[in-house]
PDB file of N, CA and C in Angstrom:
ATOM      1  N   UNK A   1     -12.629  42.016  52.987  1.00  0.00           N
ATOM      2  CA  UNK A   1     -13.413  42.841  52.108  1.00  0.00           C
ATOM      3  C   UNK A   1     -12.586  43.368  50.952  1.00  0.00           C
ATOM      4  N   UNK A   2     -11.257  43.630  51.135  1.00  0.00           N
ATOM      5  CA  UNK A   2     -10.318  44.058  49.890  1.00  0.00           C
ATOM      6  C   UNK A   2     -10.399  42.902  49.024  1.00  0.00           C
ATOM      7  N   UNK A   3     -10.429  41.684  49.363  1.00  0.00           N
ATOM      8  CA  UNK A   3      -9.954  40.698  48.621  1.00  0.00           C
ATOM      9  C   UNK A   3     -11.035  40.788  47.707  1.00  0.00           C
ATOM     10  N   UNK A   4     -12.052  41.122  48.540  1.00  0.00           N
ATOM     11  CA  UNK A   4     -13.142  40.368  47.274  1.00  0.00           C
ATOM     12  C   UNK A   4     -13.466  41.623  46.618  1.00  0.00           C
ATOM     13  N   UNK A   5     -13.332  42.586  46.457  1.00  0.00           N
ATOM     14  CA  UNK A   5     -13.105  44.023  45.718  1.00  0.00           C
ATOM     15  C   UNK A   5     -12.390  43.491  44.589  1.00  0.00           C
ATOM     16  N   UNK A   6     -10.912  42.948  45.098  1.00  0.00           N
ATOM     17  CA  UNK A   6      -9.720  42.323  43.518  1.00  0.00           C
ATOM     18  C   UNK A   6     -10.039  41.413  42.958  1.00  0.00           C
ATOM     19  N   UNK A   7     -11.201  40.587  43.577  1.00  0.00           N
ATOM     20  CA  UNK A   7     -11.552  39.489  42.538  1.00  0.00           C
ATOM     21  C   UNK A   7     -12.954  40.197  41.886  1.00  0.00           C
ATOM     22  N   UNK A   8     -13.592  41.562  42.575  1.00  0.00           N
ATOM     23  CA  UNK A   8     -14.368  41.702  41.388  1.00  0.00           C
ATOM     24  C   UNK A   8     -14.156  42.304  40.691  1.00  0.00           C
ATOM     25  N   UNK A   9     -12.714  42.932  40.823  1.00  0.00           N
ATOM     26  CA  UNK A   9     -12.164  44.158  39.910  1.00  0.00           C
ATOM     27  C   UNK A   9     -11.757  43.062  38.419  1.00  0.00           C
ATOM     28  N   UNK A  10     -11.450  41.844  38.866  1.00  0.00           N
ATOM     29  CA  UNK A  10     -10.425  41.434  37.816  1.00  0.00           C
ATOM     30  C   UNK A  10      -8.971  41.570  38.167  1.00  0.00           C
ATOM     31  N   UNK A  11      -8.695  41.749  39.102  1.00  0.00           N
ATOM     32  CA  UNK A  11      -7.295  42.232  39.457  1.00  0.00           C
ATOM     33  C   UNK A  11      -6.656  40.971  39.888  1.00  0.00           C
ATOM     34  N   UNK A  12      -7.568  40.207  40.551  1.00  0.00           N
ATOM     35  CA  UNK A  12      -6.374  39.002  41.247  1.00  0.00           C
ATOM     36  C   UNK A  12      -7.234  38.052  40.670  1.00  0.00           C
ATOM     37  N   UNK A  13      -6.763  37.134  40.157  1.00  0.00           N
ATOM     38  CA  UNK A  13      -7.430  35.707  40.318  1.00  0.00           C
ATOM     39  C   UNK A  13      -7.758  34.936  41.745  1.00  0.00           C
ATOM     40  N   UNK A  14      -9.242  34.147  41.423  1.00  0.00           N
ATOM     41  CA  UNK A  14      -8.914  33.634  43.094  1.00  0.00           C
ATOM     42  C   UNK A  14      -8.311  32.342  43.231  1.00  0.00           C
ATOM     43  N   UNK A  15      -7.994  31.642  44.064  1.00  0.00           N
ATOM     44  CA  UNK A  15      -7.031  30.797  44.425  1.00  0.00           C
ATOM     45  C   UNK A  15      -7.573  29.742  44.249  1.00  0.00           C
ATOM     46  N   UNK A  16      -8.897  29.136  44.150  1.00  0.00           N
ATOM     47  CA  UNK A  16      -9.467  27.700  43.651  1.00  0.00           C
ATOM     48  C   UNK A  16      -9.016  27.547  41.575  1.00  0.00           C
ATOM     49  N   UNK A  17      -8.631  28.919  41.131  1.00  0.00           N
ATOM     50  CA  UNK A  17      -8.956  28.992  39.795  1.00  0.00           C
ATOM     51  C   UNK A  17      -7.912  28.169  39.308  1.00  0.00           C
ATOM     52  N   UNK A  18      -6.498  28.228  40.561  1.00  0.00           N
ATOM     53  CA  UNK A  18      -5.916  27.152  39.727  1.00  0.00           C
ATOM     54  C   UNK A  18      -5.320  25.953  39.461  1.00  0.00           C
ATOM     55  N   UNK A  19      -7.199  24.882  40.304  1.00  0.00           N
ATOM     56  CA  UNK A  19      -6.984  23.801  40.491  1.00  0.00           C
ATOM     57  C   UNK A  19      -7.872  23.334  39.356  1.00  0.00           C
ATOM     58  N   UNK A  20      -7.784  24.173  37.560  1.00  0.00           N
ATOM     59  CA  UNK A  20      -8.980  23.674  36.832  1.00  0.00           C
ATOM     60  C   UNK A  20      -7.767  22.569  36.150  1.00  0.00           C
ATOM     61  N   UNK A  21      -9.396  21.376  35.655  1.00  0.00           N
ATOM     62  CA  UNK A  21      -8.472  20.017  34.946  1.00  0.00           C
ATOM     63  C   UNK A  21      -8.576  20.451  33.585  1.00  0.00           C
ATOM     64  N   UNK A  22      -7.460  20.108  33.445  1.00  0.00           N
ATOM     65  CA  UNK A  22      -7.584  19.755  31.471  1.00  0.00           C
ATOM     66  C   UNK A  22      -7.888  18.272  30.696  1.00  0.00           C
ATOM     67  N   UNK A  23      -8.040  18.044  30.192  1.00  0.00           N
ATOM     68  CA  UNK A  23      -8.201  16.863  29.169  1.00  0.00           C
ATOM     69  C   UNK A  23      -7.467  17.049  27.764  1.00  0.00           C
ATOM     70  N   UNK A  24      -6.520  16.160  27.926  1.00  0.00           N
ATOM     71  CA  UNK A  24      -5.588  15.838  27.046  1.00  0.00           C
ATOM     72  C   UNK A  24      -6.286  14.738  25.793  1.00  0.00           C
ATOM     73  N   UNK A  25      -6.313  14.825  24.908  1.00  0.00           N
ATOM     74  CA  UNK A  25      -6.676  13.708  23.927  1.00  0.00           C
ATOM     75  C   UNK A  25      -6.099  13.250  23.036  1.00  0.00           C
ATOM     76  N   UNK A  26      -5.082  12.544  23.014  1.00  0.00           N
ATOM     77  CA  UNK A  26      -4.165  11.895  22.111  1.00  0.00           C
ATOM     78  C   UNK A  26      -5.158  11.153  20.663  1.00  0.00           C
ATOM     79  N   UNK A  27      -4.374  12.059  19.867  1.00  0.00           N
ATOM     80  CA  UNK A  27      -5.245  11.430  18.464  1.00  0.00           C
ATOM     81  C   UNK A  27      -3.801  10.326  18.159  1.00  0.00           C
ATOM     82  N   UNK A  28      -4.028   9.128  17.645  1.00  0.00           N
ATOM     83  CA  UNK A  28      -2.600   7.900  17.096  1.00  0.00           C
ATOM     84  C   UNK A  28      -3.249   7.849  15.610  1.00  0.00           C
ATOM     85  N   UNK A  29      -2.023   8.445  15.156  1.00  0.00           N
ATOM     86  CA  UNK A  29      -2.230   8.316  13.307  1.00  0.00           C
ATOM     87  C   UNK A  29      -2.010   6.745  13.348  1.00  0.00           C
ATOM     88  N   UNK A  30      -2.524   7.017  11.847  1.00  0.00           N
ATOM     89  CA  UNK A  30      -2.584   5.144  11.665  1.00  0.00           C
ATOM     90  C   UNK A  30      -1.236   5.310  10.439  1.00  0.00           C
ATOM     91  N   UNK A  31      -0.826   3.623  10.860  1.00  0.00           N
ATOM     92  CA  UNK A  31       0.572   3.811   9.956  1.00  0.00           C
ATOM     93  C   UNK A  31       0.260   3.418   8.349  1.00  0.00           C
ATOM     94  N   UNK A  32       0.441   4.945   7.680  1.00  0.00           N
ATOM     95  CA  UNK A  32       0.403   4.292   6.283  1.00  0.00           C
ATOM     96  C   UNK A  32       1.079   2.933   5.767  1.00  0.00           C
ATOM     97  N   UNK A  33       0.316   2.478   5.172  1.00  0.00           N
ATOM     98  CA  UNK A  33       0.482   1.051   4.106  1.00  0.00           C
ATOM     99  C   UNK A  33      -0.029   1.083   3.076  1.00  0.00           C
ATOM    100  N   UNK A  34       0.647   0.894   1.965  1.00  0.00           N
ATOM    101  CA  UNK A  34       0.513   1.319   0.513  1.00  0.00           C
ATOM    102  C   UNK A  34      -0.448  -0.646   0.123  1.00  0.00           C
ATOM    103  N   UNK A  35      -1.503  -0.455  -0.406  1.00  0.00           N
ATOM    104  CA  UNK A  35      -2.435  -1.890  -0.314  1.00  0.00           C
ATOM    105  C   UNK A  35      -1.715  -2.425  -2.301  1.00  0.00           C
ATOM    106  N   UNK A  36      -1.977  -3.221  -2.642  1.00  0.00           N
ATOM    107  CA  UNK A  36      -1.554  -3.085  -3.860  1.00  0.00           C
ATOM    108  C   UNK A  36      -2.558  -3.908  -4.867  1.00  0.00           C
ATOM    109  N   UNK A  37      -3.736  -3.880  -4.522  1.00  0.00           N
ATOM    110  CA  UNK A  37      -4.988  -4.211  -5.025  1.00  0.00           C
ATOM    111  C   UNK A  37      -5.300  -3.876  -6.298  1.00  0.00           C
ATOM    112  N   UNK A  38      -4.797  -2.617  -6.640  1.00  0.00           N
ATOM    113  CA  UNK A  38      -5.121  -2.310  -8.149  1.00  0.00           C
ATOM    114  C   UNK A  38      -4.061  -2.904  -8.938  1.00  0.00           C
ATOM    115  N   UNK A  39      -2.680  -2.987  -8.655  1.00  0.00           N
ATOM    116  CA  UNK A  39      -1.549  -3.816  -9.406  1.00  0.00           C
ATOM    117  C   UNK A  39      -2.055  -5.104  -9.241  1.00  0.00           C
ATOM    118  N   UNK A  40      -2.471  -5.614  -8.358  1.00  0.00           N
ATOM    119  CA  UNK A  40      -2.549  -7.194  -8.645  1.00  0.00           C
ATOM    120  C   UNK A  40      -3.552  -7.021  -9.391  1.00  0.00           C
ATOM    121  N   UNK A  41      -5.038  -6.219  -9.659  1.00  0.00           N
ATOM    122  CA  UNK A  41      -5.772  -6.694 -10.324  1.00  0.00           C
ATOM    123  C   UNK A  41      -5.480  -6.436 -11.903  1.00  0.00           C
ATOM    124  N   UNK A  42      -4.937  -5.600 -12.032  1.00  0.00           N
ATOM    125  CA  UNK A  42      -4.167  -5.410 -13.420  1.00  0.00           C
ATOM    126  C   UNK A  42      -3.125  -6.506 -13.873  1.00  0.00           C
ATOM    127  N   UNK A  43      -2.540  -7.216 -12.832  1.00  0.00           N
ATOM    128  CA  UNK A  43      -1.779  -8.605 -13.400  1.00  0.00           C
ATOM    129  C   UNK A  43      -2.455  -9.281 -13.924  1.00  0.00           C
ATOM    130  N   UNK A  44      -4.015  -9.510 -12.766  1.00  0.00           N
ATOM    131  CA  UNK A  44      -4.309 -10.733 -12.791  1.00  0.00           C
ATOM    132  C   UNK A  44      -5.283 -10.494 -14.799  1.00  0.00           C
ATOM    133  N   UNK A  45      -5.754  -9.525 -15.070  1.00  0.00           N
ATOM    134  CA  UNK A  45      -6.632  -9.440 -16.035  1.00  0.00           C
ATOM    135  C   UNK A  45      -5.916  -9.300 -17.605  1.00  0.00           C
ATOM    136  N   UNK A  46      -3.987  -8.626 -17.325  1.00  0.00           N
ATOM    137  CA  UNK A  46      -3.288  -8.058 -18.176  1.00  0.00           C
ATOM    138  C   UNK A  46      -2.495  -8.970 -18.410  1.00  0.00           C
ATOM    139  N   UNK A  47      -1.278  -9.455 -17.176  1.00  0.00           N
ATOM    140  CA  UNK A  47      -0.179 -10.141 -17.230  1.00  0.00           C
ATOM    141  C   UNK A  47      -0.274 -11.185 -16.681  1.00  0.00           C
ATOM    142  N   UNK A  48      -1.243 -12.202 -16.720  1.00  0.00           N
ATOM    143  CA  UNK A  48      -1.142 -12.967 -15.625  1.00  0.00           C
ATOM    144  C   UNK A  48      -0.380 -14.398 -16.097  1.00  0.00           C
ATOM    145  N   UNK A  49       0.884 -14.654 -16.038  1.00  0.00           N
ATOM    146  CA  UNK A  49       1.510 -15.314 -16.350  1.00  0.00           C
ATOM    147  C   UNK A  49       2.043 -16.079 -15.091  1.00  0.00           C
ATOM    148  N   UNK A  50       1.486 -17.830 -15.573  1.00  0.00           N
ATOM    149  CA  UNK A  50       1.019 -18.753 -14.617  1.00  0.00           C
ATOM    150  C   UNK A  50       0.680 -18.234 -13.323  1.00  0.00           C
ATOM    151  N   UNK A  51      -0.439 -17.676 -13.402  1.00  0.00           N
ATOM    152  CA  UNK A  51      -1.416 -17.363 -11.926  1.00  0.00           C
ATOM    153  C   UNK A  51      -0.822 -16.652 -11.237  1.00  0.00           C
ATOM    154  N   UNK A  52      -0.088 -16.413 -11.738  1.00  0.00           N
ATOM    155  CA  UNK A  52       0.663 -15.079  -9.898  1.00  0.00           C
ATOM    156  C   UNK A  52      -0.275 -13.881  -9.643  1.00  0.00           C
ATOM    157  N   UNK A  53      -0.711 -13.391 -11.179  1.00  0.00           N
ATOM    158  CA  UNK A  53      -2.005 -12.488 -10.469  1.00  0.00           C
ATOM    159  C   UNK A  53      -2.610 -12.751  -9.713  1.00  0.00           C
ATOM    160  N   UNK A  54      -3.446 -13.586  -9.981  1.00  0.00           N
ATOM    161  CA  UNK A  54      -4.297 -13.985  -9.035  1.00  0.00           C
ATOM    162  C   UNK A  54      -4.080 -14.908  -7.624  1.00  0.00           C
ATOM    163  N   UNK A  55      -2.710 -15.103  -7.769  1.00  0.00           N
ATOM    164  CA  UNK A  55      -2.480 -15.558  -6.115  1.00  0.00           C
ATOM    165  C   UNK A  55      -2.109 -14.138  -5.661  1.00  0.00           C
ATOM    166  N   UNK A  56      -1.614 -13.132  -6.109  1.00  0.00           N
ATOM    167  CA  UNK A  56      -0.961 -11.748  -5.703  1.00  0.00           C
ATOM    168  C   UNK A  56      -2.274 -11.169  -5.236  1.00  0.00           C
ATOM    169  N   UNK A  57      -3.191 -11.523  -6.071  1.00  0.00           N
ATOM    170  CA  UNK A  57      -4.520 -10.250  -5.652  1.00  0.00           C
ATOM    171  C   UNK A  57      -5.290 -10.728  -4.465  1.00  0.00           C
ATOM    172  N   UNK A  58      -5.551 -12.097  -4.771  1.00  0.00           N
ATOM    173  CA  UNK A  58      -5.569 -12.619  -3.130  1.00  0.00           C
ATOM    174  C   UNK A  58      -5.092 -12.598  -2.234  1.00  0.00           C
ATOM    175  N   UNK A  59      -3.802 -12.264  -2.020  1.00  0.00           N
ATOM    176  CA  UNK A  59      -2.897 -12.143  -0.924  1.00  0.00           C
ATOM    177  C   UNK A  59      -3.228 -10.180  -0.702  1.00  0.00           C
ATOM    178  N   UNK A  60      -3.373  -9.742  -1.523  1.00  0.00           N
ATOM    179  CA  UNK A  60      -3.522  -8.067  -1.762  1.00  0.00           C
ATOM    180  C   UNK A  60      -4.671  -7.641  -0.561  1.00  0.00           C
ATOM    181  N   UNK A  61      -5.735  -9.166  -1.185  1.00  0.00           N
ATOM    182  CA  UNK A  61      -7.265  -8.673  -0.460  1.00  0.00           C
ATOM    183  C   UNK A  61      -6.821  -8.799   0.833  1.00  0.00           C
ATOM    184  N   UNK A  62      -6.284 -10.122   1.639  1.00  0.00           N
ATOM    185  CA  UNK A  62      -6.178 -10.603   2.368  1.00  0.00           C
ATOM    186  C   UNK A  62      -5.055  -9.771   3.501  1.00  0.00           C
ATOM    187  N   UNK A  63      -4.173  -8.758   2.920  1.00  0.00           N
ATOM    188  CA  UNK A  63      -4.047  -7.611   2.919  1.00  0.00           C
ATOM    189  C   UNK A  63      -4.682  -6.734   3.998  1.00  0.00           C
ATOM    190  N   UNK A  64      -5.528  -6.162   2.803  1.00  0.00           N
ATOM    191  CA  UNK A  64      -6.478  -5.000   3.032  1.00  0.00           C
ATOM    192  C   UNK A  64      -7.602  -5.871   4.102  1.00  0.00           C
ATOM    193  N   UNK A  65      -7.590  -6.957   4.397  1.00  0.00           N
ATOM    194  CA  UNK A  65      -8.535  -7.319   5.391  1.00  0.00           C
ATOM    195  C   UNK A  65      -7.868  -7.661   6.452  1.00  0.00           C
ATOM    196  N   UNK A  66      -6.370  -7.970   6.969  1.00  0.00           N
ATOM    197  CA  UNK A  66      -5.785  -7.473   7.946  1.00  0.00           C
ATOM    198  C   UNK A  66      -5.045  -6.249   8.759  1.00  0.00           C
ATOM    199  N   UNK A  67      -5.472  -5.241   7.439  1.00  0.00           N
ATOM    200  CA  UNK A  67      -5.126  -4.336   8.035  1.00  0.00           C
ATOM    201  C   UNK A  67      -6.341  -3.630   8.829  1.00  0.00           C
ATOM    202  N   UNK A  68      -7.536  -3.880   8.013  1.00  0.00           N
ATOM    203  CA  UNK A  68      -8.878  -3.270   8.433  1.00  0.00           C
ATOM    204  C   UNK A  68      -9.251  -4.198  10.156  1.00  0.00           C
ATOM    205  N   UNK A  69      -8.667  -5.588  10.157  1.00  0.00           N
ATOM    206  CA  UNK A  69      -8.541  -5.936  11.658  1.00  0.00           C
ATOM    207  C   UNK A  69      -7.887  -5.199  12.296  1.00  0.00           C
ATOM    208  N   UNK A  70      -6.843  -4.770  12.179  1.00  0.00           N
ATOM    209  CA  UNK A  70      -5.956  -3.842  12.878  1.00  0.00           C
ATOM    210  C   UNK A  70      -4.593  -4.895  13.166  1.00  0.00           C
ATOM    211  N   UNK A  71      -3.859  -5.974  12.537  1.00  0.00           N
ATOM    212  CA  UNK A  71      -2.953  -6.617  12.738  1.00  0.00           C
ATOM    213  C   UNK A  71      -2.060  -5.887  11.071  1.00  0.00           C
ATOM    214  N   UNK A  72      -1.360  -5.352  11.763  1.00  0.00           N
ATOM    215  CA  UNK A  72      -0.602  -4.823  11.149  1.00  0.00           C
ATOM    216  C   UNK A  72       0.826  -5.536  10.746  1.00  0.00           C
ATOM    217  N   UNK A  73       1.313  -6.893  11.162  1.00  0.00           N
ATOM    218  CA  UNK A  73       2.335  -7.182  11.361  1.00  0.00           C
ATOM    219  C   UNK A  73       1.841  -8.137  10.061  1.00  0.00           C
ATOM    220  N   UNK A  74       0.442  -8.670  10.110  1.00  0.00           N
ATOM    221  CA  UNK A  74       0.263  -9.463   9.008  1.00  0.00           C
ATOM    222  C   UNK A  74      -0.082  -9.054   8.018  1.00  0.00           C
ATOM    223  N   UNK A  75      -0.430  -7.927   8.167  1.00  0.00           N
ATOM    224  CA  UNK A  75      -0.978  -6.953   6.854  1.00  0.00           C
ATOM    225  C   UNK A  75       0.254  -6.794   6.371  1.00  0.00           C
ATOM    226  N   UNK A  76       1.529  -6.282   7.072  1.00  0.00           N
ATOM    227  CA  UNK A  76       2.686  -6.032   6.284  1.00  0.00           C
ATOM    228  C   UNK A  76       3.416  -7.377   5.236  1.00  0.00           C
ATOM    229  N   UNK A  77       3.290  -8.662   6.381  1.00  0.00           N
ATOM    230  CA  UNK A  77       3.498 -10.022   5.712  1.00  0.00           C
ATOM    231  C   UNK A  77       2.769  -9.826   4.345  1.00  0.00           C
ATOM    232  N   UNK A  78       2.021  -9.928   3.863  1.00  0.00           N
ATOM    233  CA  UNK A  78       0.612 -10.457   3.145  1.00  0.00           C
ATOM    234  C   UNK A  78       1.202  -9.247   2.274  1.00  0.00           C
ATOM    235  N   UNK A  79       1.131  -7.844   2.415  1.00  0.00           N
ATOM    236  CA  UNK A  79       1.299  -7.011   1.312  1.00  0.00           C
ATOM    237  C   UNK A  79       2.783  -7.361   0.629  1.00  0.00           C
ATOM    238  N   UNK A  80       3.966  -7.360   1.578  1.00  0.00           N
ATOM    239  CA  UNK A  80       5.326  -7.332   0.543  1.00  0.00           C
ATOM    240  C   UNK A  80       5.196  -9.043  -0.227  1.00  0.00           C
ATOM    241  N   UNK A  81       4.266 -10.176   0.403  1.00  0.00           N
ATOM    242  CA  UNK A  81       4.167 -11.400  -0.642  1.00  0.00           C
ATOM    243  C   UNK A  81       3.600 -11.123  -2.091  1.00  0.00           C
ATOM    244  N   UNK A  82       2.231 -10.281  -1.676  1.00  0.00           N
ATOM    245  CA  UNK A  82       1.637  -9.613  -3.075  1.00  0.00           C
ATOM    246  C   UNK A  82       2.465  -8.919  -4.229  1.00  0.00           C
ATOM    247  N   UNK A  83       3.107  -8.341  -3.369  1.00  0.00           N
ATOM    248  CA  UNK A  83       4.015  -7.219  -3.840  1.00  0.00           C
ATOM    249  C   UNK A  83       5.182  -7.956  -4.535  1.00  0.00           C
ATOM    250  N   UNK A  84       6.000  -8.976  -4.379  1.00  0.00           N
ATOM    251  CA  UNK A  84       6.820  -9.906  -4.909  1.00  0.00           C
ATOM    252  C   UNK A  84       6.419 -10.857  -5.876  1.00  0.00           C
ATOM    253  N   UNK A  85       5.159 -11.405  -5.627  1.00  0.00           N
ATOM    254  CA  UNK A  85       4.442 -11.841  -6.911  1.00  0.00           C
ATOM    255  C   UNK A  85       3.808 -11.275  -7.889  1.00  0.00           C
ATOM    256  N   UNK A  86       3.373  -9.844  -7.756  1.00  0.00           N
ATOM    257  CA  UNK A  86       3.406  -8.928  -8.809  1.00  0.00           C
ATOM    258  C   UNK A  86       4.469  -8.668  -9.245  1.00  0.00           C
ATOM    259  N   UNK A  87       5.601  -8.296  -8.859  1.00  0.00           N
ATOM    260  CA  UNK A  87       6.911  -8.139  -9.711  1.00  0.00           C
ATOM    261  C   UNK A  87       7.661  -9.122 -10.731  1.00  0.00           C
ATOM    262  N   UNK A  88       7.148 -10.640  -9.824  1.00  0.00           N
ATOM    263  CA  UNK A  88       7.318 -11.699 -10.260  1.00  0.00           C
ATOM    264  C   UNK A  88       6.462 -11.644 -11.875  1.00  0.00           C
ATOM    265  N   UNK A  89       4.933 -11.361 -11.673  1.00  0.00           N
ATOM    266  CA  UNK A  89       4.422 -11.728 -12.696  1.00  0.00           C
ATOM    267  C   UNK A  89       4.985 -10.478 -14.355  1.00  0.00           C
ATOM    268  N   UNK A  90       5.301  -9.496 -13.648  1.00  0.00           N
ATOM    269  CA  UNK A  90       6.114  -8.676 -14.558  1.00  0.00           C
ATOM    270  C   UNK A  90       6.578  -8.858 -14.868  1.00  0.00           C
ATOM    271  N   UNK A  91       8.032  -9.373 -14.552  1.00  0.00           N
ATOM    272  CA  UNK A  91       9.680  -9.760 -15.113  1.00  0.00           C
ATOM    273  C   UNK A  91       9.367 -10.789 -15.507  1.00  0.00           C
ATOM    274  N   UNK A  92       8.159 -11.834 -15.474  1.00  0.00           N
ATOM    275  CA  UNK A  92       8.021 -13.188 -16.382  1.00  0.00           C
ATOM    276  C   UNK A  92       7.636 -12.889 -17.685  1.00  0.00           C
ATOM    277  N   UNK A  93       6.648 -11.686 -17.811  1.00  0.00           N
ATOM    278  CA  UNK A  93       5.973 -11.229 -18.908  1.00  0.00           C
ATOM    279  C   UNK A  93       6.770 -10.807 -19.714  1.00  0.00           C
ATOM    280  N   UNK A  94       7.442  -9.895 -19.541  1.00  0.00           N
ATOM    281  CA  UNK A  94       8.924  -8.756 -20.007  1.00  0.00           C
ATOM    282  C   UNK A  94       9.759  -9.878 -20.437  1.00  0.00           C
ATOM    283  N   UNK A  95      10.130 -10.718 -19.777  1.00  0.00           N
ATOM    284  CA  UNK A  95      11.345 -12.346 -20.203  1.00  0.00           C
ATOM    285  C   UNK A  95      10.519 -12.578 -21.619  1.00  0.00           C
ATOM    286  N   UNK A  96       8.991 -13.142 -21.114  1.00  0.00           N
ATOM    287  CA  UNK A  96       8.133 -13.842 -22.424  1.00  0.00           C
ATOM    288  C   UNK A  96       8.375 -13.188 -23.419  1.00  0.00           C
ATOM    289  N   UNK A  97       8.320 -11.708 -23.263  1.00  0.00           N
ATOM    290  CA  UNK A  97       7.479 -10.632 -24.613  1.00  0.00           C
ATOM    291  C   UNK A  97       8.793 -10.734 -25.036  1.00  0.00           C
ATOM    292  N   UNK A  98      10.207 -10.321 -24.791  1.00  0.00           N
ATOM    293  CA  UNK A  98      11.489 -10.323 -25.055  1.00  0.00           C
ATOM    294  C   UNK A  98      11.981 -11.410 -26.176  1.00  0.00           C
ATOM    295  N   UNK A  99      11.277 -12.941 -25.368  1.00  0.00           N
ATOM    296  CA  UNK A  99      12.249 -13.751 -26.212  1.00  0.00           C
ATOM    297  C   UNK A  99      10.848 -14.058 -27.508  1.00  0.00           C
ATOM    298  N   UNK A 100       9.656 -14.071 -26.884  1.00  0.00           N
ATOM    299  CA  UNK A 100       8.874 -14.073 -27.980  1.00  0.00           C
ATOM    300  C   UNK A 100       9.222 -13.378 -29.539  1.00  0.00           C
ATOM    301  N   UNK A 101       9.790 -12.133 -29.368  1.00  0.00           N
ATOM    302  CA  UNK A 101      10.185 -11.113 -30.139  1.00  0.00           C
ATOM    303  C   UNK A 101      10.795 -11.722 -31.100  1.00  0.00           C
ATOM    304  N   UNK A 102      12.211 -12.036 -30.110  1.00  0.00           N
ATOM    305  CA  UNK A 102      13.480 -12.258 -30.300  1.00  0.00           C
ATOM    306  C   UNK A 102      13.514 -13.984 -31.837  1.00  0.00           C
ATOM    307  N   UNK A 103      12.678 -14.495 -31.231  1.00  0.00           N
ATOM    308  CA  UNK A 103      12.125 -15.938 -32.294  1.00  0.00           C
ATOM    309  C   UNK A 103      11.208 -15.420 -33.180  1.00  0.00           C
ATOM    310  N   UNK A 104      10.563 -14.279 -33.356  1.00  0.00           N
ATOM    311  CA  UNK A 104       9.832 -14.085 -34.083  1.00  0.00           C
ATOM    312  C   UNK A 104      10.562 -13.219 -35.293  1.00  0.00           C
ATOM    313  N   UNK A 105      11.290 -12.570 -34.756  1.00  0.00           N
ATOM    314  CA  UNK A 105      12.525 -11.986 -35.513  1.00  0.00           C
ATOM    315  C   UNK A 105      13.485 -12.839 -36.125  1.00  0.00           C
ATOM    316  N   UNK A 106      13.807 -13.652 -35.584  1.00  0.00           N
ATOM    317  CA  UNK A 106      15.099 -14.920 -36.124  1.00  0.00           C
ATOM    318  C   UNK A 106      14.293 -15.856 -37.191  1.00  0.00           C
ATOM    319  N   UNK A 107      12.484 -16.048 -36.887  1.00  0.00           N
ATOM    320  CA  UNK A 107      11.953 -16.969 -38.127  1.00  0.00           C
ATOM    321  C   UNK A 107      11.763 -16.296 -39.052  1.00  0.00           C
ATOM    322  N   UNK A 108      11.558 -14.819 -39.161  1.00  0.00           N
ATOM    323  CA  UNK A 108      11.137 -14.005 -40.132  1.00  0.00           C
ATOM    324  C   UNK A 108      12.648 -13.766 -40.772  1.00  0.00           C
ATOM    325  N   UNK A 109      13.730 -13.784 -40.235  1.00  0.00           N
ATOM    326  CA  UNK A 109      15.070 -13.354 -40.851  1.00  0.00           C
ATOM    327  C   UNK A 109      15.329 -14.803 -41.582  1.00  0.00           C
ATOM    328  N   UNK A 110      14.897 -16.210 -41.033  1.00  0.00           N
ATOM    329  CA  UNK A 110      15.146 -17.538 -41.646  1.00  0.00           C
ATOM    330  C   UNK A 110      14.344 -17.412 -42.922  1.00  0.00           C
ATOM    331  N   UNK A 111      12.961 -17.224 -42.790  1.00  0.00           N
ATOM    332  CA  UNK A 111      12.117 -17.365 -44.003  1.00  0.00           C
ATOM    333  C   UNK A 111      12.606 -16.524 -45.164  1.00  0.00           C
ATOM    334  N   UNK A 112      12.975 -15.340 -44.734  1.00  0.00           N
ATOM    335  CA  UNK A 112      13.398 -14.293 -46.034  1.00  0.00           C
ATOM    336  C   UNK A 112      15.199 -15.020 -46.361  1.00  0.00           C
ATOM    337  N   UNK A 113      15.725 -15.518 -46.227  1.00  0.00           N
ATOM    338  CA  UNK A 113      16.477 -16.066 -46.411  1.00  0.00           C
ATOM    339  C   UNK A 113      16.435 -17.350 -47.277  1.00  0.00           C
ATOM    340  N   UNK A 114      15.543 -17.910 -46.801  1.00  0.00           N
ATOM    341  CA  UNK A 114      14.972 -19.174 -47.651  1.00  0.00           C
ATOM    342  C   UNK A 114      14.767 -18.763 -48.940  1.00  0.00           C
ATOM    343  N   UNK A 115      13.595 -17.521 -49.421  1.00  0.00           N
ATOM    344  CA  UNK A 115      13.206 -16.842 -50.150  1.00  0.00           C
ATOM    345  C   UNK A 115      13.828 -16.460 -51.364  1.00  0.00           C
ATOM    346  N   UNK A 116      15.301 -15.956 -50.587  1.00  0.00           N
ATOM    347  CA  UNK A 116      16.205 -15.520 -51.483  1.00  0.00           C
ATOM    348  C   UNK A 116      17.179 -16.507 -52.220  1.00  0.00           C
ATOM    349  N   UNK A 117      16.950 -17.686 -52.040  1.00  0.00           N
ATOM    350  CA  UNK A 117      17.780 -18.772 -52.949  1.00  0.00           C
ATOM    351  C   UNK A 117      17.390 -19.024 -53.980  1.00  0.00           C
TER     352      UNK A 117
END
């Protein structure tokens, strides 16, 4: 009769109370991956010097559609290829625009030269 006085006082807990379960729920972040869909599509429409845009943006999509499977090992493959043929199609452009310049400057320095005889 005391006992059950302390469990209605609040005083003791009773002894089933502390067989309660918990539920644990593990949330798994997903591993960021940077997709590069908007650079390839900007190669392919801006710089696209011999097609690498557009093999880059395909490989970009192809990408973003293995990662949305959940194969992550090929999503990573597929993005750093994109990612190398966009750089590719850059440093070809930058080479072009460079020496383009560079001859356009040397015929314009030939012609005014001509000029002056």
């Amino acid at each position: 009769m005391a006992q059950e006085e302390l469990k209605i006082g609040g005083l003791q807990t009773p002894c089933h109370a502390a067989s309660t379960q918990s539920t644990v729920t593990s949330i798994q972040c997903e591993p960021h991956m940077p997709n590069h869909v908007i650079w390839s599509l900007f190669n392919t429409l801006f710089l696209n010097c011999c097609c690498l845009g557009c093999v880059a943006y395909a490989y970009s999509v192809k990408s973003r559609d293995q990662k949305m499977v959940g194969d992550m090992i090929g999503a990573n493959y597929l993005n750093i290829f994109s990612t190398v043929l966009d750089l590719l199609g850059v440093l070809i452009f930058i080479i072009l625009l460079a020496l383009g310049t560079a001859m356009s400057f040397q015929a314009l320095s030939q012609m005014m030269g001509q000029q002056g005889r």
